[in-house]
N, C-alpha and C. Protein backbone atom coordinates (compact mmCIF):
# COMPACT_ATOMS: atom_id res chain seq x y z
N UNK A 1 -43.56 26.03 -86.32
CA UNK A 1 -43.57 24.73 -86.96
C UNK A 1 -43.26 23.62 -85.96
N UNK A 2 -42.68 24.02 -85.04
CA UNK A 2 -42.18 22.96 -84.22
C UNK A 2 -43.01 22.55 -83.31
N UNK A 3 -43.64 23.54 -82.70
CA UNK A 3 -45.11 23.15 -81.95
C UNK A 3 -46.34 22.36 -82.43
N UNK A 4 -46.08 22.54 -83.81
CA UNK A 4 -47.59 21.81 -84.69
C UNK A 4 -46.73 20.52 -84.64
N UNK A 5 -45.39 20.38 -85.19
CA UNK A 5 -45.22 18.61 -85.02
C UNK A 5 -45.48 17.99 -83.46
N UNK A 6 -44.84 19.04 -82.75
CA UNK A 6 -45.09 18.26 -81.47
C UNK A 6 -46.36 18.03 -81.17
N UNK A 7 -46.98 18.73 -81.56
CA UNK A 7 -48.86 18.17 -81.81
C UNK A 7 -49.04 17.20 -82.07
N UNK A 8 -48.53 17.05 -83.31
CA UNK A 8 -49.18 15.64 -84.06
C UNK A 8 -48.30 14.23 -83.88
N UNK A 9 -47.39 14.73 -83.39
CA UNK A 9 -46.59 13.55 -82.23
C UNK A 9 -47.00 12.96 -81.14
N UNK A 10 -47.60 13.68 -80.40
CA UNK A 10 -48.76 13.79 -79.27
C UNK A 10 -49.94 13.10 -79.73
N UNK A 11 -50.68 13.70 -81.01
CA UNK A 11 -51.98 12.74 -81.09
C UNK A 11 -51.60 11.44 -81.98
N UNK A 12 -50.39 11.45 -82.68
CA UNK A 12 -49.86 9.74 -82.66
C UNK A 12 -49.81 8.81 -81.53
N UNK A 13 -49.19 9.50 -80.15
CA UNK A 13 -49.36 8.74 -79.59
C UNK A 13 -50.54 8.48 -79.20
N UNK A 14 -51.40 9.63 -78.64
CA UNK A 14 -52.82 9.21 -78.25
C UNK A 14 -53.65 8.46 -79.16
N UNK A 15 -53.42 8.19 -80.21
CA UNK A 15 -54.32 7.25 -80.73
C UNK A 15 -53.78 5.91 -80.78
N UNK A 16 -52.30 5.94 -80.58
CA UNK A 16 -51.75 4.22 -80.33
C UNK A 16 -51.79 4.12 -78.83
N UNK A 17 -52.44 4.24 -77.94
CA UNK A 17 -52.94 4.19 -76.74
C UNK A 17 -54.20 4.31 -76.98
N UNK A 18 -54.95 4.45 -77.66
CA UNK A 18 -56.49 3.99 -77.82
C UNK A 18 -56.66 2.76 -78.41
N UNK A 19 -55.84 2.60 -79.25
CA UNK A 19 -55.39 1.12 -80.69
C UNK A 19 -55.59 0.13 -79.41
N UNK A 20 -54.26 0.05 -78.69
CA UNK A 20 -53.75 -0.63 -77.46
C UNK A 20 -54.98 -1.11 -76.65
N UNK A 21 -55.94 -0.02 -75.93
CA UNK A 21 -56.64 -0.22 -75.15
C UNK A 21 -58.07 -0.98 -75.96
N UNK A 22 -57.96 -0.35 -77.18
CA UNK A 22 -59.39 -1.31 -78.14
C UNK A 22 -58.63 -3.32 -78.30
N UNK A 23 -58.10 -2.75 -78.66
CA UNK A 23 -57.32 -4.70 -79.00
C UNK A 23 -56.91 -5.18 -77.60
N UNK A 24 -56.97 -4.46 -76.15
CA UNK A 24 -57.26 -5.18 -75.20
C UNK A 24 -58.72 -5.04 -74.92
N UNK A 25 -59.72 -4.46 -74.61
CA UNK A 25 -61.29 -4.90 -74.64
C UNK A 25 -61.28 -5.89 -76.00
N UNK A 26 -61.17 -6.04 -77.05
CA UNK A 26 -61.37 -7.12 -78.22
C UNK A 26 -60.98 -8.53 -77.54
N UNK A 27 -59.54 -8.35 -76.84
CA UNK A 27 -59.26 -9.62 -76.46
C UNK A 27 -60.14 -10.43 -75.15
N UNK A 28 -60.48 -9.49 -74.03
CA UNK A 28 -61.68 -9.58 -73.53
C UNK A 28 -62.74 -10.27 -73.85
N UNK A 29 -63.22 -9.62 -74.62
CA UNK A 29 -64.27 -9.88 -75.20
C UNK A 29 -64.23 -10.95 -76.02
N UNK A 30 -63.36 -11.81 -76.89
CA UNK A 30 -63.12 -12.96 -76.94
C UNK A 30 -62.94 -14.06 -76.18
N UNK A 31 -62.75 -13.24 -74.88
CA UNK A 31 -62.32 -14.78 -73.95
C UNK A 31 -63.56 -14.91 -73.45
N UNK A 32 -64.38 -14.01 -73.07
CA UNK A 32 -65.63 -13.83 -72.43
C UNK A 32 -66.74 -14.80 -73.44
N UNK A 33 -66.33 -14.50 -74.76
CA UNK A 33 -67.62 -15.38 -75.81
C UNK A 33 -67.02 -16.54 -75.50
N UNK A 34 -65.57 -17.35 -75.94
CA UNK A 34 -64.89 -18.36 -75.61
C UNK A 34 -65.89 -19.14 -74.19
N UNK A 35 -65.82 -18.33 -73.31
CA UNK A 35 -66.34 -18.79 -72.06
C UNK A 35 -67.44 -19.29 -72.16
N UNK A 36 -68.60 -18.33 -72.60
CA UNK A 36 -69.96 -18.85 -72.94
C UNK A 36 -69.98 -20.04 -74.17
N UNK A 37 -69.49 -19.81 -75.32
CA UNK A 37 -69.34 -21.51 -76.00
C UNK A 37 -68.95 -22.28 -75.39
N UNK A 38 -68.39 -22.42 -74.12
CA UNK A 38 -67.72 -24.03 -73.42
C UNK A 38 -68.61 -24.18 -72.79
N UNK A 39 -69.59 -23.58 -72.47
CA UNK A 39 -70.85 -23.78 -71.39
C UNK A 39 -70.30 -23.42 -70.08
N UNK A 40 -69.61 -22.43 -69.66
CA UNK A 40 -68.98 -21.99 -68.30
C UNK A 40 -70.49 -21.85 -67.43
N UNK A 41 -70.00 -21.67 -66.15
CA UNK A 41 -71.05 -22.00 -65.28
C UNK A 41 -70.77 -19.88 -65.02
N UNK A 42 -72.46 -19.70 -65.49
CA UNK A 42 -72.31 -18.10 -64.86
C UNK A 42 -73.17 -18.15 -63.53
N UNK A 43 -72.81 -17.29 -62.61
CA UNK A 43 -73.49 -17.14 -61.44
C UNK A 43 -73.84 -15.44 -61.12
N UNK A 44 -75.80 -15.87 -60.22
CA UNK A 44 -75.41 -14.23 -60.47
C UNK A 44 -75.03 -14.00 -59.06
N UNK A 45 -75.52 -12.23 -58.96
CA UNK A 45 -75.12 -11.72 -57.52
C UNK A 45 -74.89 -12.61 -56.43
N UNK A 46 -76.51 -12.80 -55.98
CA UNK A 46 -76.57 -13.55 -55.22
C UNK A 46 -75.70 -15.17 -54.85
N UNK A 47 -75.88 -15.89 -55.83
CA UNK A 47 -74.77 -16.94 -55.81
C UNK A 47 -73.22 -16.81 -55.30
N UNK A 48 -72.99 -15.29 -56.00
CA UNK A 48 -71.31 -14.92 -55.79
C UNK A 48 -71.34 -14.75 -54.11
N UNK A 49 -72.33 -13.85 -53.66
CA UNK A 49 -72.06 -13.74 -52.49
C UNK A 49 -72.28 -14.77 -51.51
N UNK A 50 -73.28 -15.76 -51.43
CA UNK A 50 -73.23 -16.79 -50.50
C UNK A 50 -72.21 -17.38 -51.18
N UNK A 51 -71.54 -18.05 -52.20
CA UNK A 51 -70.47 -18.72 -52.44
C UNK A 51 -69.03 -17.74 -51.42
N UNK A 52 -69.03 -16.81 -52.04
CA UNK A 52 -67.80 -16.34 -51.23
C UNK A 52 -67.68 -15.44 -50.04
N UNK A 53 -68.97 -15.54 -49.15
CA UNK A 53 -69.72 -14.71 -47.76
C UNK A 53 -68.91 -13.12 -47.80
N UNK A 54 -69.54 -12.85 -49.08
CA UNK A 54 -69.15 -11.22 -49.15
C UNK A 54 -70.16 -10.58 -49.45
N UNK A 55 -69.97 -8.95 -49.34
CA UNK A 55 -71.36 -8.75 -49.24
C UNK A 55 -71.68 -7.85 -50.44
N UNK A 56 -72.67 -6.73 -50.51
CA UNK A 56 -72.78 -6.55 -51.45
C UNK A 56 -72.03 -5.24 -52.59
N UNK A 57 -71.03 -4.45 -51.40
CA UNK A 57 -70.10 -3.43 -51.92
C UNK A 57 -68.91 -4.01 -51.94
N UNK A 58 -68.54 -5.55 -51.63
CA UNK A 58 -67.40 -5.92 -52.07
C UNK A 58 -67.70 -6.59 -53.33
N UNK A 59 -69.10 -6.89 -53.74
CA UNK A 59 -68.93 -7.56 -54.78
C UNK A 59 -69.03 -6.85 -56.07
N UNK A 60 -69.78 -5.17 -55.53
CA UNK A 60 -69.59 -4.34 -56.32
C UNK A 60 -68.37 -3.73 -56.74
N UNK A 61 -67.89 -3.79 -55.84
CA UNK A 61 -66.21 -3.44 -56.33
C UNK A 61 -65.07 -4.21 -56.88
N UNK A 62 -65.32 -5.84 -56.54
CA UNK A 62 -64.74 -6.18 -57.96
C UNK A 62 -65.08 -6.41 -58.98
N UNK A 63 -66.57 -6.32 -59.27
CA UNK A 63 -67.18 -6.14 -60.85
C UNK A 63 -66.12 -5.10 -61.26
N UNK A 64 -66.50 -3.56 -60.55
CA UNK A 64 -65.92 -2.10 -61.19
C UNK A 64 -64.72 -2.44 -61.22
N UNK A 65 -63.49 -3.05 -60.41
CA UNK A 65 -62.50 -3.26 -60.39
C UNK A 65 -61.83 -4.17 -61.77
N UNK A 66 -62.78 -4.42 -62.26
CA UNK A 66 -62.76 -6.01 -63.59
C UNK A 66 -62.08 -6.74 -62.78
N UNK A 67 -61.84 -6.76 -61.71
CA UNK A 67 -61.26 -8.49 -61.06
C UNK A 67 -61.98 -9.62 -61.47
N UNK A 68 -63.43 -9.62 -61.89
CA UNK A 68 -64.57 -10.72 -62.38
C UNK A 68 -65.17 -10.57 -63.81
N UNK A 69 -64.73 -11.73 -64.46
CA UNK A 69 -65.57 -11.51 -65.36
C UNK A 69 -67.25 -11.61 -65.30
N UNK A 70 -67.36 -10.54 -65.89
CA UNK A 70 -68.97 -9.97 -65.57
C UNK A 70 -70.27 -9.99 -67.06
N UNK A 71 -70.94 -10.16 -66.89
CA UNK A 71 -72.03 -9.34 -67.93
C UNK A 71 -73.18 -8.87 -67.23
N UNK A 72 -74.26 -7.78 -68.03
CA UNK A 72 -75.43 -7.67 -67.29
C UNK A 72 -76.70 -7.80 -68.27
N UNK A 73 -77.45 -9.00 -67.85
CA UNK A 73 -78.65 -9.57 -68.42
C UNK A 73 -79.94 -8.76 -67.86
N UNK A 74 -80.22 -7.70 -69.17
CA UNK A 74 -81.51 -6.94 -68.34
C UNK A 74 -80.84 -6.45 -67.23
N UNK A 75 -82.03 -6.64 -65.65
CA UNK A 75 -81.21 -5.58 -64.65
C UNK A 75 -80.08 -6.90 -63.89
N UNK A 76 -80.12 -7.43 -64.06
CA UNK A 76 -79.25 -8.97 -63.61
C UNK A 76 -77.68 -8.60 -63.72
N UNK A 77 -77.18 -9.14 -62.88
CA UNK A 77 -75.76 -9.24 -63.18
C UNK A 77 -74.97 -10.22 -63.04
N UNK A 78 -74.18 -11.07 -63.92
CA UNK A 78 -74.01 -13.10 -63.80
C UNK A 78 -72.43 -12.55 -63.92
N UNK A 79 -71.93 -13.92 -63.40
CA UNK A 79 -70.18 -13.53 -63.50
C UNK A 79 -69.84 -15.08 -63.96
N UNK A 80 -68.73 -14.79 -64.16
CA UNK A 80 -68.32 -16.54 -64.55
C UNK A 80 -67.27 -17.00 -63.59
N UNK A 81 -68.35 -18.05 -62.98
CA UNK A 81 -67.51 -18.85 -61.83
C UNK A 81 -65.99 -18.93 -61.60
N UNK A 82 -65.28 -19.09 -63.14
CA UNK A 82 -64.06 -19.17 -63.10
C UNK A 82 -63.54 -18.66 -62.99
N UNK A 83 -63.42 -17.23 -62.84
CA UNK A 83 -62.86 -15.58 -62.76
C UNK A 83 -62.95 -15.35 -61.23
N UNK A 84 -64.18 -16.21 -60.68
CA UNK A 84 -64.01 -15.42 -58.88
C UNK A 84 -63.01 -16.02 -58.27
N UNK A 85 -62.15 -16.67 -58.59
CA UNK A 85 -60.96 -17.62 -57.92
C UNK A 85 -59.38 -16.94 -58.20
């Protein structure tokens, strides 16, 4: 008996660590629409990198890193100016 609670103690927590991690992508994802209704200036690849003379596996790595806010249009990828700072 004691092993089955500690089970389901265990997948309590694992699902309030999923809760957690969904209502942070939600909040994300609100600031990101927020962004696009103010008319934020998105820039894509190319822009990011002559703006900040980096090249193209540093800029891949702070997309993957989420250091930038990102989206991808088709095969395109735009960031919002205000996030590369």
């Amino acid at each position: 008996m004691k092993t089955f609670l500690e089970s389901i103690i265990m997948i309590v927590k694992i699902l309030g660590e999923i809760k957690e991690g969904l209502e942070a992508w939600r909040a994300e994802k609100r600031r990101v629409e927020r962004a696009v209704e103010e008319n934020e200036v998105w820039l894509d690849s190319a822009d990011v990198k002559q703006l900040l003379n980096i090249g193209k596996a540093t800029l891949y790595r702070r997309r993957e890193d989420g250091a930038w806010v990102s989206k991808k249009i088709g095969k395109k990828w735009f960031y919002l100016k205000s996030s590369l700072y």
